[in-house]
C-alpha atoms as a PDB file:
ATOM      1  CA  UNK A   1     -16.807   8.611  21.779  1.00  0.00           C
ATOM      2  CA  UNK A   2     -18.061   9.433  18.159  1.00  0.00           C
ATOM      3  CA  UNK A   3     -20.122   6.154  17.002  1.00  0.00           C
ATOM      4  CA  UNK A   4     -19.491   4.434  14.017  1.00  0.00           C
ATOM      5  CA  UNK A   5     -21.885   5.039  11.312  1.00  0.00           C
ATOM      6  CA  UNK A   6     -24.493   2.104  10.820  1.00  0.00           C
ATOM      7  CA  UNK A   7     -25.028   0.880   6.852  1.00  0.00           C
ATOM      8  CA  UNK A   8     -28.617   1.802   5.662  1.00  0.00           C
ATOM      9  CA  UNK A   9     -31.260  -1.271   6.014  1.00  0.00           C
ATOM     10  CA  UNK A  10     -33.093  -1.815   3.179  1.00  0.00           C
ATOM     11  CA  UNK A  11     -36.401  -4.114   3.229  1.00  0.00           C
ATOM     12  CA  UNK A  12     -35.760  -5.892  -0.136  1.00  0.00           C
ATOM     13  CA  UNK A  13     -32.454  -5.317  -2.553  1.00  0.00           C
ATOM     14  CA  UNK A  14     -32.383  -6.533  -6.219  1.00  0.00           C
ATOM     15  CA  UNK A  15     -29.278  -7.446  -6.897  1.00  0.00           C
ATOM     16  CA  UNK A  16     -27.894  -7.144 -10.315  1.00  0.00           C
ATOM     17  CA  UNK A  17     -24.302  -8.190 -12.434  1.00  0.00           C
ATOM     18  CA  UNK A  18     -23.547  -5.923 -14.967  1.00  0.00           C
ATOM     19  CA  UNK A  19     -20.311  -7.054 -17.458  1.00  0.00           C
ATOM     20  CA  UNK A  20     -19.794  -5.016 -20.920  1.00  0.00           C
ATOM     21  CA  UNK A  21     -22.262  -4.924 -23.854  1.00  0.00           C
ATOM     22  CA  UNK A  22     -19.140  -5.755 -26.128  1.00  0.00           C
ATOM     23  CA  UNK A  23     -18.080  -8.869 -25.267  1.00  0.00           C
ATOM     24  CA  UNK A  24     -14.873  -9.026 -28.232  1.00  0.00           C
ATOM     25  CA  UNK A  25     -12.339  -6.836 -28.026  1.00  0.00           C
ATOM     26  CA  UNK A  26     -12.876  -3.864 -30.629  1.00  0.00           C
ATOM     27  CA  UNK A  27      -8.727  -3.783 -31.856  1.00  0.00           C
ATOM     28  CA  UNK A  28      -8.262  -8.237 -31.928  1.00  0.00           C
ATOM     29  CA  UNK A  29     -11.684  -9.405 -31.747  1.00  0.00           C
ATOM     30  CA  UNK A  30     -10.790 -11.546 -28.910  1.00  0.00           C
ATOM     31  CA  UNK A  31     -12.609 -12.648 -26.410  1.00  0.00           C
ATOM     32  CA  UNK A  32     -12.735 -10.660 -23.646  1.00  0.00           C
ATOM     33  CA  UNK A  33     -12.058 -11.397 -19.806  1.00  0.00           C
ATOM     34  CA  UNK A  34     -12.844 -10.345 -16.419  1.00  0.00           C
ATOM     35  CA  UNK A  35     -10.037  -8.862 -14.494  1.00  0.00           C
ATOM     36  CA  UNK A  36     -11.716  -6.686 -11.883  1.00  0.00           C
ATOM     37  CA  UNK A  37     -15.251  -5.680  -9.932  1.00  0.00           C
ATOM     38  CA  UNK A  38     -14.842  -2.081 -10.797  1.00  0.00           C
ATOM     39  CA  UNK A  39     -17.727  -0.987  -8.297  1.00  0.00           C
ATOM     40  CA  UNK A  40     -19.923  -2.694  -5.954  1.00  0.00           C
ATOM     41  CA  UNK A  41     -22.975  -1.175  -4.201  1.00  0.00           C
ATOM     42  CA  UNK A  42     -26.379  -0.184  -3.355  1.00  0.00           C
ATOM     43  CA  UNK A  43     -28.297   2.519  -5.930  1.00  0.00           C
ATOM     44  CA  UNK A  44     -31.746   3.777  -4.882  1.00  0.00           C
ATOM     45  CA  UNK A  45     -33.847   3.955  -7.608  1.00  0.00           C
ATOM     46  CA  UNK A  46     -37.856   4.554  -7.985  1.00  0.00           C
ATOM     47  CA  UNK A  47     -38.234   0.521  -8.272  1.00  0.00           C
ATOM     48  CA  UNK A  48     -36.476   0.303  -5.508  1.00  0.00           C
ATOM     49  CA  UNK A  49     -33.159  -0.320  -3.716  1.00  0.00           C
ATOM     50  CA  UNK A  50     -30.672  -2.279  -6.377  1.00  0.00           C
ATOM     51  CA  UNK A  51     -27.218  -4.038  -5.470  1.00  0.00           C
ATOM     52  CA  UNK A  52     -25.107  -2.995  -8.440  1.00  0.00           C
ATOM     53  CA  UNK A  53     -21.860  -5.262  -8.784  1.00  0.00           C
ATOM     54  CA  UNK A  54     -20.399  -3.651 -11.837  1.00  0.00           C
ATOM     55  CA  UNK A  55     -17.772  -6.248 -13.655  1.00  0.00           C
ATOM     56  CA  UNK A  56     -15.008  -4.857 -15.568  1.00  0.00           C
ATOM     57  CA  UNK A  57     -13.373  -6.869 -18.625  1.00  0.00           C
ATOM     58  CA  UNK A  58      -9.943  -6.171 -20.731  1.00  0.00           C
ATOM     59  CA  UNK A  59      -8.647  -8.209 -23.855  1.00  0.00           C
ATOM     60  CA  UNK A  60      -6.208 -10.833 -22.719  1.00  0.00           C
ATOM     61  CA  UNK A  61      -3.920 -11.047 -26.037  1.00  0.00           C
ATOM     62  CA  UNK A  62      -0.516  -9.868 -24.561  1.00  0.00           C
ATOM     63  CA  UNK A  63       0.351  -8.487 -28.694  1.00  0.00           C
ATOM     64  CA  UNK A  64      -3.028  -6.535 -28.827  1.00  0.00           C
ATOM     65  CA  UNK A  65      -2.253  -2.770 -29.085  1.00  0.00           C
ATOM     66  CA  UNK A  66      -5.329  -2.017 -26.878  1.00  0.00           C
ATOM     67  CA  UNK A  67      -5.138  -4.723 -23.904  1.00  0.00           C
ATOM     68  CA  UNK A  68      -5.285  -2.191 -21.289  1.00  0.00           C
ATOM     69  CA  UNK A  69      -8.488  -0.983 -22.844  1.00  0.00           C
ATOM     70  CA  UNK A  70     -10.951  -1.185 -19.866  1.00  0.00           C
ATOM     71  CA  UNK A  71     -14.193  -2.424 -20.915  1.00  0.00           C
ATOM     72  CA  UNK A  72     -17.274  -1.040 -18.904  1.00  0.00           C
ATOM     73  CA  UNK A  73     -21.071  -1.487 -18.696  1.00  0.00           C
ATOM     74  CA  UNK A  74     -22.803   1.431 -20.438  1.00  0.00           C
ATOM     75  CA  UNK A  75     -26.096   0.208 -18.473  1.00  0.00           C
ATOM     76  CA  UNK A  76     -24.332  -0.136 -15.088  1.00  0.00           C
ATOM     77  CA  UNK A  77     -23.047   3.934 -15.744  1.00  0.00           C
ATOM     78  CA  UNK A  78     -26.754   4.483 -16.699  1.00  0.00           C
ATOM     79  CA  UNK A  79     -27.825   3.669 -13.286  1.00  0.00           C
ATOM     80  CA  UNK A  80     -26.606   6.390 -11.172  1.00  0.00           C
ATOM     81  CA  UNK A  81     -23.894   9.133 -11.230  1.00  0.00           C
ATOM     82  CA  UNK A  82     -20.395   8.350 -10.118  1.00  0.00           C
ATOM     83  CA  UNK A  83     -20.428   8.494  -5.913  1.00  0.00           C
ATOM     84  CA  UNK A  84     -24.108   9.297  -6.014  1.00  0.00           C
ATOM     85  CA  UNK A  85     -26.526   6.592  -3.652  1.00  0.00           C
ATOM     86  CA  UNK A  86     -29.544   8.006  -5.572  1.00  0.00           C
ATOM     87  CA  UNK A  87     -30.080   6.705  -9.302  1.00  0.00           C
ATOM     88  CA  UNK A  88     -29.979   8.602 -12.176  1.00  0.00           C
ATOM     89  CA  UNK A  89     -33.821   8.243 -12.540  1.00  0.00           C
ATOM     90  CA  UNK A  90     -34.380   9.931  -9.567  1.00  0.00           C
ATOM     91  CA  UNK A  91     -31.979  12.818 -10.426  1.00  0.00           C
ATOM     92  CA  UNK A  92     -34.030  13.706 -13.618  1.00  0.00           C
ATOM     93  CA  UNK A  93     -37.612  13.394 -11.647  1.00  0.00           C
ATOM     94  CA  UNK A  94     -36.078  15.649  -9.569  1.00  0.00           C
ATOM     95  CA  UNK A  95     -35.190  18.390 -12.340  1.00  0.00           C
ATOM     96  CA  UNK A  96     -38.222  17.525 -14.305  1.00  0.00           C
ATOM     97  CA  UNK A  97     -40.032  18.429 -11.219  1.00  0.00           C
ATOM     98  CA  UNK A  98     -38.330  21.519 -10.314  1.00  0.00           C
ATOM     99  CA  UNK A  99     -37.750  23.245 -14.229  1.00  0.00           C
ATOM    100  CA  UNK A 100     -40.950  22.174 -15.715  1.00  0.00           C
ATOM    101  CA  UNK A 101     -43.157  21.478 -13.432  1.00  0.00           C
ATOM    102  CA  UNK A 102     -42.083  24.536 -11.287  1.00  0.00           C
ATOM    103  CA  UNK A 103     -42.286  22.623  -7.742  1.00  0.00           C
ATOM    104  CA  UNK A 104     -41.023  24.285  -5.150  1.00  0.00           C
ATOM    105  CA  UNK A 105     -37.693  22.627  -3.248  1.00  0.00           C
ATOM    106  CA  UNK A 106     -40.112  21.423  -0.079  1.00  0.00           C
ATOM    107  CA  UNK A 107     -43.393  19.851  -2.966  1.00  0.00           C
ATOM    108  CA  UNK A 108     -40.309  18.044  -4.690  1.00  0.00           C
ATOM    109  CA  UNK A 109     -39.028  16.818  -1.181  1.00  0.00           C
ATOM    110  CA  UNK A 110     -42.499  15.563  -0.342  1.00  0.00           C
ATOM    111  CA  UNK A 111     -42.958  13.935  -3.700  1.00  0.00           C
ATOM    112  CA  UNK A 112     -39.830  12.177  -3.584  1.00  0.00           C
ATOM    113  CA  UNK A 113     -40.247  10.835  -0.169  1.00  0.00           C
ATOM    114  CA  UNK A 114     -44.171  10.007  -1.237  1.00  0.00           C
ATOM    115  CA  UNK A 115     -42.395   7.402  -3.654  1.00  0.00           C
ATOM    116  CA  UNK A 116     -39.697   6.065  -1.399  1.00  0.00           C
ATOM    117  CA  UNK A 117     -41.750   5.136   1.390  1.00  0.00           C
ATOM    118  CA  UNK A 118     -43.146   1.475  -0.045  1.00  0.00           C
ATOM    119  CA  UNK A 119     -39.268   0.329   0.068  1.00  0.00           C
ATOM    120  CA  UNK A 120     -38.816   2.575   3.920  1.00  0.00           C
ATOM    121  CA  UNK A 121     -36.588   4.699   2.186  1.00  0.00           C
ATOM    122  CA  UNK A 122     -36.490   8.626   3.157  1.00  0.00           C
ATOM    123  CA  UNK A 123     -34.512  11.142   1.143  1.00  0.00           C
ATOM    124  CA  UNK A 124     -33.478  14.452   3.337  1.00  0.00           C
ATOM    125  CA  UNK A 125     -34.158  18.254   1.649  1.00  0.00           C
ATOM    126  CA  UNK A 126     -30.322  18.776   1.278  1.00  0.00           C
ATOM    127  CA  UNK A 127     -30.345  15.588  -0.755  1.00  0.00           C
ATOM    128  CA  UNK A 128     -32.882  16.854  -3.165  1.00  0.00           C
ATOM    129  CA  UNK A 129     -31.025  20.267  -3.566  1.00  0.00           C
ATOM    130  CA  UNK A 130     -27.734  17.937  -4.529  1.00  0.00           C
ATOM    131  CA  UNK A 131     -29.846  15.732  -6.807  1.00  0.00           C
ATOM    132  CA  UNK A 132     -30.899  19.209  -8.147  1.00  0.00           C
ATOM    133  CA  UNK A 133     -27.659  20.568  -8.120  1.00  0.00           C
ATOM    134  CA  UNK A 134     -26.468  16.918 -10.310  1.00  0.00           C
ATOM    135  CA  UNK A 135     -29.796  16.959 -12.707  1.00  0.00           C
ATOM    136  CA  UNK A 136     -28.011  21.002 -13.602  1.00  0.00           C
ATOM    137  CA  UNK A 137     -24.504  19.714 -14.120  1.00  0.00           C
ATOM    138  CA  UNK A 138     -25.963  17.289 -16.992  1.00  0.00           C
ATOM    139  CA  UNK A 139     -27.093  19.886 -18.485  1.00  0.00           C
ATOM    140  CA  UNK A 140     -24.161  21.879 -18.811  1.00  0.00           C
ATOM    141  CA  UNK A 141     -21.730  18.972 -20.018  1.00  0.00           C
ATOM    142  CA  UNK A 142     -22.541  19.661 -23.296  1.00  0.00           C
ATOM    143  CA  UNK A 143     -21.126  22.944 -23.079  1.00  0.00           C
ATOM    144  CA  UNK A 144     -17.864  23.629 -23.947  1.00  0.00           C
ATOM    145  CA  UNK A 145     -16.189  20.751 -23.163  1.00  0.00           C
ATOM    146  CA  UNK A 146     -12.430  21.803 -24.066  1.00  0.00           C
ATOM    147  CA  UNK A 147     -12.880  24.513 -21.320  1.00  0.00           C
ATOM    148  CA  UNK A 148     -12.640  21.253 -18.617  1.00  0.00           C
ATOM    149  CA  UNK A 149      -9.056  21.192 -17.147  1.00  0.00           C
ATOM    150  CA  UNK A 150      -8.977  17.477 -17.455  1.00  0.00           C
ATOM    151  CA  UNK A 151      -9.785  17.897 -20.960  1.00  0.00           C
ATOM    152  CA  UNK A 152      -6.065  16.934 -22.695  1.00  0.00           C
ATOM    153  CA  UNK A 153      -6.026  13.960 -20.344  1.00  0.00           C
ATOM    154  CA  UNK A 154      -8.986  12.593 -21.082  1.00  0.00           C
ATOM    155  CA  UNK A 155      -8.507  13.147 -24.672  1.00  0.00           C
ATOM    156  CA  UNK A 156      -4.610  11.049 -24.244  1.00  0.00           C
ATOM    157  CA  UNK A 157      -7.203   8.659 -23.015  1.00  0.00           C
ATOM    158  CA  UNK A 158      -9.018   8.227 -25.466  1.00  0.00           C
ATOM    159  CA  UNK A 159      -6.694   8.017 -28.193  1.00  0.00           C
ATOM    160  CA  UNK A 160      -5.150   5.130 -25.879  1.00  0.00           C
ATOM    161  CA  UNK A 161      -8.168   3.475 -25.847  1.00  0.00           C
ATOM    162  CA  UNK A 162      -8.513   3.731 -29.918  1.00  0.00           C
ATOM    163  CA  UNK A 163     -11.697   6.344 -29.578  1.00  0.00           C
ATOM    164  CA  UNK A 164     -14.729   6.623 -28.220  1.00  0.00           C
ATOM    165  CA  UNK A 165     -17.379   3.520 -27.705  1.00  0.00           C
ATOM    166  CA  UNK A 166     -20.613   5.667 -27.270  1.00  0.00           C
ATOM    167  CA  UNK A 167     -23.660   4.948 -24.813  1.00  0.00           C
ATOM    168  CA  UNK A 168     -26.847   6.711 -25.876  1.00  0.00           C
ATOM    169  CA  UNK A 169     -29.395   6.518 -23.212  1.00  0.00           C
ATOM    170  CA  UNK A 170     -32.407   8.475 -22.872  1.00  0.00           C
ATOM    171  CA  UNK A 171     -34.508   8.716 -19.139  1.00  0.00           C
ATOM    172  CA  UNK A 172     -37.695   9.299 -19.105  1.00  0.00           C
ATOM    173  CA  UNK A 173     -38.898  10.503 -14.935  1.00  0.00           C
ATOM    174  CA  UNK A 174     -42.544   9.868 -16.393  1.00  0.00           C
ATOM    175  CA  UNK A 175     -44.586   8.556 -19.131  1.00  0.00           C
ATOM    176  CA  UNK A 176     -45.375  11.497 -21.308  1.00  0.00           C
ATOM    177  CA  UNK A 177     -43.114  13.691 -19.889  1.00  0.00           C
ATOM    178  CA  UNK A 178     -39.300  15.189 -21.414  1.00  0.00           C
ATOM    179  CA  UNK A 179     -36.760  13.261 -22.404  1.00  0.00           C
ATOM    180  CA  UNK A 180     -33.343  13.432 -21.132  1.00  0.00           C
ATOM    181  CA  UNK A 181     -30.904  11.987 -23.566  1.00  0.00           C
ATOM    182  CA  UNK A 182     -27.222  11.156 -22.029  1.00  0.00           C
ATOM    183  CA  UNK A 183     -24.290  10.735 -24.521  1.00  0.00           C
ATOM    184  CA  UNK A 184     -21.288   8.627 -22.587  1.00  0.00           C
ATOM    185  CA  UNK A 185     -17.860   7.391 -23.493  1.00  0.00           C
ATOM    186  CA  UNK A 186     -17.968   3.720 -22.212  1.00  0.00           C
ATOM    187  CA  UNK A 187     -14.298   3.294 -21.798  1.00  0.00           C
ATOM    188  CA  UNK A 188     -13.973   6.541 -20.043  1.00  0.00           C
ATOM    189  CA  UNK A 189     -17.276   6.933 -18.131  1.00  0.00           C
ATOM    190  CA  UNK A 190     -17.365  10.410 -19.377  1.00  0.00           C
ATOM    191  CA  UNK A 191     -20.702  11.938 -20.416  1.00  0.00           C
ATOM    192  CA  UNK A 192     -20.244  13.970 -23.316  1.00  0.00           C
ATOM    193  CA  UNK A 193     -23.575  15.956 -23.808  1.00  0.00           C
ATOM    194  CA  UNK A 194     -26.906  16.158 -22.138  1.00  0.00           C
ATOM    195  CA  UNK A 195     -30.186  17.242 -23.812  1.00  0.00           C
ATOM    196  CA  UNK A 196     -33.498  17.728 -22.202  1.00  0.00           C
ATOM    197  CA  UNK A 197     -36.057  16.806 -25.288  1.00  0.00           C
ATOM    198  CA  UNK A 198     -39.581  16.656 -26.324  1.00  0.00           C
ATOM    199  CA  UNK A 199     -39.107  14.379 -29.205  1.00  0.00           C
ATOM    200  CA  UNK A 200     -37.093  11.641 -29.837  1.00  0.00           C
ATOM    201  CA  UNK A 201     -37.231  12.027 -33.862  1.00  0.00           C
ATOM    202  CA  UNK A 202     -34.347  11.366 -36.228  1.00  0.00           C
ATOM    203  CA  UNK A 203     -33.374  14.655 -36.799  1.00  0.00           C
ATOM    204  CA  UNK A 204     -33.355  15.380 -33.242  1.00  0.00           C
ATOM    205  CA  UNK A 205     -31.227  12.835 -31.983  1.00  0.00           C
ATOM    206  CA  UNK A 206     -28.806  14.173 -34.980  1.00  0.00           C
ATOM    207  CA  UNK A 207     -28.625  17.191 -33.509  1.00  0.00           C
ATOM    208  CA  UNK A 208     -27.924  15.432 -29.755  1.00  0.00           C
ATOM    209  CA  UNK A 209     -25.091  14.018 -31.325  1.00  0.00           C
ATOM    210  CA  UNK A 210     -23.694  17.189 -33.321  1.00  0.00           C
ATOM    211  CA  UNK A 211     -21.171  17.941 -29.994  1.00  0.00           C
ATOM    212  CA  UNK A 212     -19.908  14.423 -30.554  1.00  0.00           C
ATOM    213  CA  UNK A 213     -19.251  14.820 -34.025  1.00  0.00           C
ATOM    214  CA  UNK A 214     -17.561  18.189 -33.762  1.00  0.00           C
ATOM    215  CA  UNK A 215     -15.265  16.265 -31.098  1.00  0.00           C
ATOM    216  CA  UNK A 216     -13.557  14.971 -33.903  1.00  0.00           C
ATOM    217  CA  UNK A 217     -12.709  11.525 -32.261  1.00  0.00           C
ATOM    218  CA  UNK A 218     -12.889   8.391 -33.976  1.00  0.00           C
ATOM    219  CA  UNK A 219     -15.935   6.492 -32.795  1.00  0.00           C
ATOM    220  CA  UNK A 220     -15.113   2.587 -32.363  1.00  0.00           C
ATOM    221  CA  UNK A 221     -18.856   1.532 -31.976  1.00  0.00           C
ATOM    222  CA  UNK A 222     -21.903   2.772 -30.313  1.00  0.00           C
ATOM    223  CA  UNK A 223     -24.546   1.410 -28.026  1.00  0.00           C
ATOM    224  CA  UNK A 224     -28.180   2.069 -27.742  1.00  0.00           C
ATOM    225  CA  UNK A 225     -31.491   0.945 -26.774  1.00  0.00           C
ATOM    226  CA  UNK A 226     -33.798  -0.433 -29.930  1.00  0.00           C
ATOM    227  CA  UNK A 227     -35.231   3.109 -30.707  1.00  0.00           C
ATOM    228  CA  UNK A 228     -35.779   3.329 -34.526  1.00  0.00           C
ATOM    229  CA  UNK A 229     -34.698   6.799 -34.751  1.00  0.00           C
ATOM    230  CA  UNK A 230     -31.561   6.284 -32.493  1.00  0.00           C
ATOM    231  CA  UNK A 231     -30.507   3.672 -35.018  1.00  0.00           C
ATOM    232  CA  UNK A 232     -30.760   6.174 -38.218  1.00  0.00           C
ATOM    233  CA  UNK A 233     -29.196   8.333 -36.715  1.00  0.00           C
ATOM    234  CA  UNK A 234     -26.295   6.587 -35.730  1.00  0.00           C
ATOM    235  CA  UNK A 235     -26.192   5.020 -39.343  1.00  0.00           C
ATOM    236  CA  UNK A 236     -26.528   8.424 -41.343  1.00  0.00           C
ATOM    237  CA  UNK A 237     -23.904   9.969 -39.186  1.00  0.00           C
ATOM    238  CA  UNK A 238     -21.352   7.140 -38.408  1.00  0.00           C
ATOM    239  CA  UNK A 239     -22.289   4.518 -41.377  1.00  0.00           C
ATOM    240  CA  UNK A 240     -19.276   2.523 -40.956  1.00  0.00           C
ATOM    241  CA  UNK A 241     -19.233   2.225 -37.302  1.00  0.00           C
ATOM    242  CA  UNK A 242     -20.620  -0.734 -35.422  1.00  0.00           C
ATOM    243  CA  UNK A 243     -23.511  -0.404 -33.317  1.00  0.00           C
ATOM    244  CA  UNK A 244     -25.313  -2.470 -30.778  1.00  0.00           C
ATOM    245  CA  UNK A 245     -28.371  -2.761 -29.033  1.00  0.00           C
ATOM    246  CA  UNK A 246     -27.920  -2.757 -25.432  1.00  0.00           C
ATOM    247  CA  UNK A 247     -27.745  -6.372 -23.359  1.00  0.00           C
ATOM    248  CA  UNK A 248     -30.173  -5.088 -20.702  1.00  0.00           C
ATOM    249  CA  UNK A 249     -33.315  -3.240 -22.958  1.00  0.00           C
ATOM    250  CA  UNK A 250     -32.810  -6.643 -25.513  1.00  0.00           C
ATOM    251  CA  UNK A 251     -33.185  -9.089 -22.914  1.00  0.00           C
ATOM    252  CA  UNK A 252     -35.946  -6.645 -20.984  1.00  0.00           C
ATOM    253  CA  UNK A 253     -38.111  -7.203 -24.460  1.00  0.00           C
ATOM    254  CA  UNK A 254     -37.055 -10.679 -25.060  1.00  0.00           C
ATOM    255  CA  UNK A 255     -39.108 -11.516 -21.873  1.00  0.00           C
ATOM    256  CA  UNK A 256     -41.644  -8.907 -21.677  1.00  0.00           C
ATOM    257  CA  UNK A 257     -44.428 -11.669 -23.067  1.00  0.00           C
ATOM    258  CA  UNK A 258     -43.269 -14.718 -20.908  1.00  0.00           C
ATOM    259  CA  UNK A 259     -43.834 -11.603 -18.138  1.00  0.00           C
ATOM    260  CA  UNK A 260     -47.105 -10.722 -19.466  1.00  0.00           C
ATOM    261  CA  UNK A 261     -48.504 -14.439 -20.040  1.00  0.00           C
ATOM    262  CA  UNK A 262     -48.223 -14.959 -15.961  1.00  0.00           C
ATOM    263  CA  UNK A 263     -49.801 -12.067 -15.308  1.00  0.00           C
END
């Protein structure tokens, strides 16, 4: 008799709410709501095992034109990759690891299980090669995007939804290291390009955002971390579009000296 499959024990879980950065509705500007917990689970990350209950909010006014507008959390999609256990973090340290550090599939396997094993977490070699496998499929989604099957959909989508609210995120695996810059559709969860950089300069993240632009969607706002040259950019190429600093990195800085003061 085949045994039913025991859930993972973890020695310490953060757990964390996420709701949407934009708390208004975009068409009304009324408040939003909470209809729905649109996923709720565990995400190892390199800080550790985090319980992600990701809340999902719509705009309640029956005569709005966009009420069934689904309003996500651009840092809860940040976290990992849709069905994935492992975060996103870990998914560029592995390709950062393996393309430009030239590790071979076992020294990236030992690495990776070198920084799991404070929490007692192990990670298998087949689960780096799909982590790999992930980390290469970023990469590519900035390629010819109409070429995607599911492209006219999506686009329907979009239009439904009024356009595209952007995410731009970039993940660092190290201090020093490349930057991987993710462009998302909130409302969607779709990532729309993927760059591997070495600078995060003004003209750079222009040219990040060139696939976006030659989408030819209207862009309903944007959200970003508090990088100065994320914020030019988004005002020299969409000056008219709203655009706010993620919940998470603002409140992460807000505290960072009542943090520092205990130390």
């Amino acid at each position: 008799m085949r045994k039913k499959k025991q859930p993972r024990e973890y020695v310490s879980v953060t757990r964390r709410y996420f709701r949407p950065e934009v708390m208004m509705c975009l068409t009304c500007q009324t408040p939003l709501r909470r209809y729905a917990t649109l996923s709720q689970r565990t995400v190892i990350t390199l800080d550790g095992p985090v319980q992600l209950i990701h809340r999902g909010y719509r705009c309640p006014n029956a005569a709005c034109s966009t009420q069934s507008r689904s309003y996500r959390s651009a840092a809860a999609d940040a976290l990992a990759l849709p069905g994935f256990t492992f975060g996103l973090d870990l998914v560029i340290l592995v390709g950062h690891l393996r393309l430009s550090e030239h590790r071979t599939l076992d020294e990236v396997h030992q690495i990776l299980s070198t920084r799991l094993q404070p929490f007692r977490l192990t990670m298998s070699r087949r689960e780096v090669m799909y982590l790999f496998e992930a980390y290469c499929s970023l990469l590519r989604a900035a390629h010819q995007p109409s070429d995607d099957p599911q492209w006219k959909a999506w686009v329907a989508q979009v239009q439904a939804n009024g356009g595209l609210l952007l995410s731009l995120d970039g993940i660092q695996p190290e201090k020093g290291n490349e930057t991987i810059y993710l462009v998302r559709d909130v409302l969607t969860g779709r990532v729309l390009c993927a760059e591997n950089v070495r600078s995060s300069e003004t003209e750079i993240m222009k040219q990040l955002l060139a696939p976006v632009v030659a989408l030819d969607l209207p862009i309903v706002g944007v959200i970003s971390d508090a990088q100065i040259s994320e914020r030019l950019a988004v005002a020299q190429l969409w000056p008219d579009v709203p655009h706010q600093t993620c919940q998470f990195h603002y409140l992460r800085e807000a505290t960072r000296p009542m943090h520092d003061a205990r130390q």
